[in-house]
Protein backbone atom coordinates (compact mmCIF):
# COMPACT_ATOMS: atom_id res chain seq x y z
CA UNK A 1 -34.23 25.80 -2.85
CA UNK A 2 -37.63 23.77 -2.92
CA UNK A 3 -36.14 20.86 -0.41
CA UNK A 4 -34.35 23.53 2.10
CA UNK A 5 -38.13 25.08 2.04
CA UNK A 6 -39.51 21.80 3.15
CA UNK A 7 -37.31 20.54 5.20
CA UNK A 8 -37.95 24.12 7.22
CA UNK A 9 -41.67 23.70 7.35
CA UNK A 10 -41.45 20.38 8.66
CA UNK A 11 -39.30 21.69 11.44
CA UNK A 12 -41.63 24.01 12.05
CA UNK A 13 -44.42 23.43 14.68
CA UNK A 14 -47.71 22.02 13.16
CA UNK A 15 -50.02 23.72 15.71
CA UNK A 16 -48.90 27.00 17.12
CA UNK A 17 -51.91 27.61 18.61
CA UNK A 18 -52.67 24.53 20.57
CA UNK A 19 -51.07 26.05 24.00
CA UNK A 20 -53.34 27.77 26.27
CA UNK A 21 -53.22 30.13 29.00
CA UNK A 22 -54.87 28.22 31.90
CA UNK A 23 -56.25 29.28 35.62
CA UNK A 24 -53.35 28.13 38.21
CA UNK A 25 -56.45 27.30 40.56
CA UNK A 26 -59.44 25.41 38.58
CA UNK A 27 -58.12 25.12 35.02
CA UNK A 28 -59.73 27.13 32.96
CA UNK A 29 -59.07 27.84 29.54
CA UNK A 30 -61.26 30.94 29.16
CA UNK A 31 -61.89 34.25 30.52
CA UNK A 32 -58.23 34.22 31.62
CA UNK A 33 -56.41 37.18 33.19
CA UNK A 34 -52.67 36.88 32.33
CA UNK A 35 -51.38 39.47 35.13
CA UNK A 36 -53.16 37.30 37.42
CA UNK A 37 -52.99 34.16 35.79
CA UNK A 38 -56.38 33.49 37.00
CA UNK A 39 -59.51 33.07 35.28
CA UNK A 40 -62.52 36.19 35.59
CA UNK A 41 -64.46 33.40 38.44
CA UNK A 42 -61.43 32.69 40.60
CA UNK A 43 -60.17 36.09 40.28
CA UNK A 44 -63.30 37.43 41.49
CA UNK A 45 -63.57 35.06 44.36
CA UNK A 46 -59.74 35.22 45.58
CA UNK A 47 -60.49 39.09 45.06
CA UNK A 48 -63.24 39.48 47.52
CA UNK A 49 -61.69 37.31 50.47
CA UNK A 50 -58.90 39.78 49.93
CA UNK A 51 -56.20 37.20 49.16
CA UNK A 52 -54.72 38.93 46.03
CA UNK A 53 -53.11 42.19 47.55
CA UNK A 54 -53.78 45.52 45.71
CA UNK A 55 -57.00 44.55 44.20
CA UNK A 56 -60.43 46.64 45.67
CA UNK A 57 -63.69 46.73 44.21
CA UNK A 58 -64.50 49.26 41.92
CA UNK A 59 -67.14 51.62 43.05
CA UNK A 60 -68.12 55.18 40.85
């Protein structure tokens, strides 16, 4: 039982966490929007020339 256990966890990835969700245009690890797949900066910027359709500034 103890060697099927171990030979399991070795299988098993070391790091699941080491992927990361990056910006398609600069790279950018943080402040990444997944529906997007930009980050918050290139989002904003592609937002504003208008080149990401469906997206308008909020205004209340």
């Amino acid at each position: 039982m103890a060697k099927t256990c171990m030979k399991y966890r070795e299988m098993r990835r070391k790091y699941p966490n080491r992927v990361r969700n990056r910006c398609k245009i600069c790279g950018r690890p943080r402040g990444y929007i997944r529906r997007f797949g930009l980050c918050r900066i290139c989002f904003r910027e592609q937002a504003l020339e208008g080149k990401i359709p469906g997206v308008v500034k909020a205004s209340w």
